[in-house]
Protein backbone atom coordinates (compact mmCIF):
# COMPACT_ATOMS: atom_id res chain seq x y z
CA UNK A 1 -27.21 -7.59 3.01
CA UNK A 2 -27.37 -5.43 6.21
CA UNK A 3 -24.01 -3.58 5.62
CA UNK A 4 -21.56 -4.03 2.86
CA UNK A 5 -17.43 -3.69 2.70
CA UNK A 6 -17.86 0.19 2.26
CA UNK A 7 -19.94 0.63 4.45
CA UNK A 8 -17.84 -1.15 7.09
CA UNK A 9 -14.79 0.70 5.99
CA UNK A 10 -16.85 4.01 5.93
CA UNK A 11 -17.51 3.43 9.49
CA UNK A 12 -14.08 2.01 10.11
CA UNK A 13 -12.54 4.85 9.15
CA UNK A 14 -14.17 7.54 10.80
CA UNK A 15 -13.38 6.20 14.26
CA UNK A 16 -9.61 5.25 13.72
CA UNK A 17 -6.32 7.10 13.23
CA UNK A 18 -5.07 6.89 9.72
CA UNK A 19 -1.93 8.12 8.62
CA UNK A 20 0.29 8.63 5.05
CA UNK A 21 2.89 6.42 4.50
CA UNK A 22 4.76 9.32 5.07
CA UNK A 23 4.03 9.98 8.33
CA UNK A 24 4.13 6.38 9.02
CA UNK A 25 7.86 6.35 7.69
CA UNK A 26 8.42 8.54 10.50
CA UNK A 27 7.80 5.88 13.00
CA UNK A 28 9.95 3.28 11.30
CA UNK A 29 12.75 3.84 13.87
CA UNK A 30 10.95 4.57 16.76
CA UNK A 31 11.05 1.47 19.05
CA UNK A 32 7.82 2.39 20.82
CA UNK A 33 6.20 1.74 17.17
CA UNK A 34 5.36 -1.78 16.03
CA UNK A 35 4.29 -2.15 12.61
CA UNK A 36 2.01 -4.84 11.74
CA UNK A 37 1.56 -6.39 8.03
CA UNK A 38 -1.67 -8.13 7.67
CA UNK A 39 -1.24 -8.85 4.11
CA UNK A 40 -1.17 -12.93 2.99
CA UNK A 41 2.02 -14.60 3.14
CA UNK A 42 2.10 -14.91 -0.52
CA UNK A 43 1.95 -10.89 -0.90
CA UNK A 44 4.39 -10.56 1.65
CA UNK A 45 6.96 -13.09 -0.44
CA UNK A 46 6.06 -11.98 -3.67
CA UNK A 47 6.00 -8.08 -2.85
CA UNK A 48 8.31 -7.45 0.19
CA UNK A 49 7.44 -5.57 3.24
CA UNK A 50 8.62 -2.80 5.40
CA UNK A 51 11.44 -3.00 7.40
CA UNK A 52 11.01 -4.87 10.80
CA UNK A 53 7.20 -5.53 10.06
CA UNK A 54 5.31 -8.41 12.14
CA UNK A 55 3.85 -10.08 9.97
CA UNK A 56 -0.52 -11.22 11.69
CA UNK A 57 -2.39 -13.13 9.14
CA UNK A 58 -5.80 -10.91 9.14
CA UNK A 59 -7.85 -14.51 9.97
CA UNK A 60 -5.38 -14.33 13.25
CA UNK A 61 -5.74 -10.98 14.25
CA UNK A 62 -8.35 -11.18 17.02
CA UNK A 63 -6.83 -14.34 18.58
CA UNK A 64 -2.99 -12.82 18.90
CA UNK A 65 -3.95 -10.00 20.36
CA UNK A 66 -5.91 -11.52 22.96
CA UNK A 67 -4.02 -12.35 25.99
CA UNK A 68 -6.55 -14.68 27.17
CA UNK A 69 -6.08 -16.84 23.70
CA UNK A 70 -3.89 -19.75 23.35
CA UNK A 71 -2.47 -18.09 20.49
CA UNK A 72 -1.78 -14.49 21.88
CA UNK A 73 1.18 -12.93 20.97
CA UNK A 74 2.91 -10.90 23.77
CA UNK A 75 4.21 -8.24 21.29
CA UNK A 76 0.61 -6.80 21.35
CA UNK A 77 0.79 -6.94 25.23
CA UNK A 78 3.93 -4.40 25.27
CA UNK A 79 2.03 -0.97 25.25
CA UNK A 80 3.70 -0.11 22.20
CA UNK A 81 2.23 1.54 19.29
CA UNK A 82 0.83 -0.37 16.43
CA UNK A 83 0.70 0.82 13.03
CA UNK A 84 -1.07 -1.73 10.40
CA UNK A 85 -1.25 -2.36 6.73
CA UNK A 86 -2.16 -4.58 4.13
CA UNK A 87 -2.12 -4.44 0.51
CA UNK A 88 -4.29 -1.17 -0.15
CA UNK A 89 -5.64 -0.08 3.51
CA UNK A 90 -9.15 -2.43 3.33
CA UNK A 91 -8.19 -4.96 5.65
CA UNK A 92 -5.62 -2.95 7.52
CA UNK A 93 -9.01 -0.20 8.33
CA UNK A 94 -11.00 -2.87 9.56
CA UNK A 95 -8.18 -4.84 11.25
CA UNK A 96 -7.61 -1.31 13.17
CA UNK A 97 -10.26 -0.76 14.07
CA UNK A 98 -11.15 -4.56 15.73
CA UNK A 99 -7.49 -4.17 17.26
CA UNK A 100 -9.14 -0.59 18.72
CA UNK A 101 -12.35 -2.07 19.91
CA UNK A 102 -10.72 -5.12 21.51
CA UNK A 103 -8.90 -2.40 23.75
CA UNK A 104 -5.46 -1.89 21.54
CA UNK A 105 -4.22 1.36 21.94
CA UNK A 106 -2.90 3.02 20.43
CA UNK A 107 -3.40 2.06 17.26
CA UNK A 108 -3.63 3.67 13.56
CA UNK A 109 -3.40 2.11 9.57
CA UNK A 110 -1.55 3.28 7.11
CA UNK A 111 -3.61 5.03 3.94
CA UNK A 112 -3.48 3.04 0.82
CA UNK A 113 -1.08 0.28 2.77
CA UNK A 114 2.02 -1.23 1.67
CA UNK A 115 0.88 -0.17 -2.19
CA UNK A 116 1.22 3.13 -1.49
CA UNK A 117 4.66 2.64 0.60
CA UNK A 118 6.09 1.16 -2.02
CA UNK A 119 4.69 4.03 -4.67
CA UNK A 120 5.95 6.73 -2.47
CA UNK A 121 9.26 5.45 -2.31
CA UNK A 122 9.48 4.41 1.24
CA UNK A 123 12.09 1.60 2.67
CA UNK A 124 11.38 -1.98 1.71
CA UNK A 125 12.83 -5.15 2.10
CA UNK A 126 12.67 -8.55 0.14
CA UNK A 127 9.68 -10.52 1.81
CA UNK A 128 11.72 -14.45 0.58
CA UNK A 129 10.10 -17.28 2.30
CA UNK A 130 10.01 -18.17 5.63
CA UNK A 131 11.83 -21.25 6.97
């Protein structure tokens, strides 16, 4: 192997913004922020998410942010902030940082994801299942 998973979020990391959930909390009501939950859609009904969340599958990421895809998403073409997460902050550093290098901006994760949210207390919601 030529670089493993901490190596990739080593290098993740040091080139993207990463916040607490604290500060991230901060952003909740601001409507220039969009948060972004990358987690499975299992986690997300089993576990709940934060308030107003979109939820991006990770596999997805690349192609809704795109505007040239078929599947782009014009919530990443607003020029809003994007704040993302996952379970722990492993996908959600490498997902920011492919969202950064695609051209995203601004964007930052959240440290320890929705796992630490929860832990600290922060607002949730039930995730239920999507119909």
């Amino acid at each position: 192997m030529k670089k493993g998973y901490r190596e990739l979020l080593d290098e993740a990391n040091a080139e993207i913004e990463v916040v607490s959930p604290e500060e991230a909390a901060g952003l909740l009501d601001d409507e220039d922020t969009i948060f972004v939950d990358l987690r499975d859609p299992r986690e997300v009904e089993r576990d709940g998410q934060i308030p107003g969340a979109k939820h991006v599958t990770r596999g997805m990421l690349e192609f809704w942010i795109d505007p040239e895809s078929p599947y782009h998403k014009p919530f990443f073409a607003s020029g809003k902030s994007f704040v993302f997460f996952c379970a722990g902050g492993w996908r959600s550093a490498l997902a920011t940082k492919t969202a950064q290098d695609m051209g995203l901006s601004p964007v930052k994760h959240i440290l320890g994801g929705y796992t630490a949210w929860k832990a600290a207390g922060l607002p949730v919601e039930p995730g239920g299942r999507k119909k």
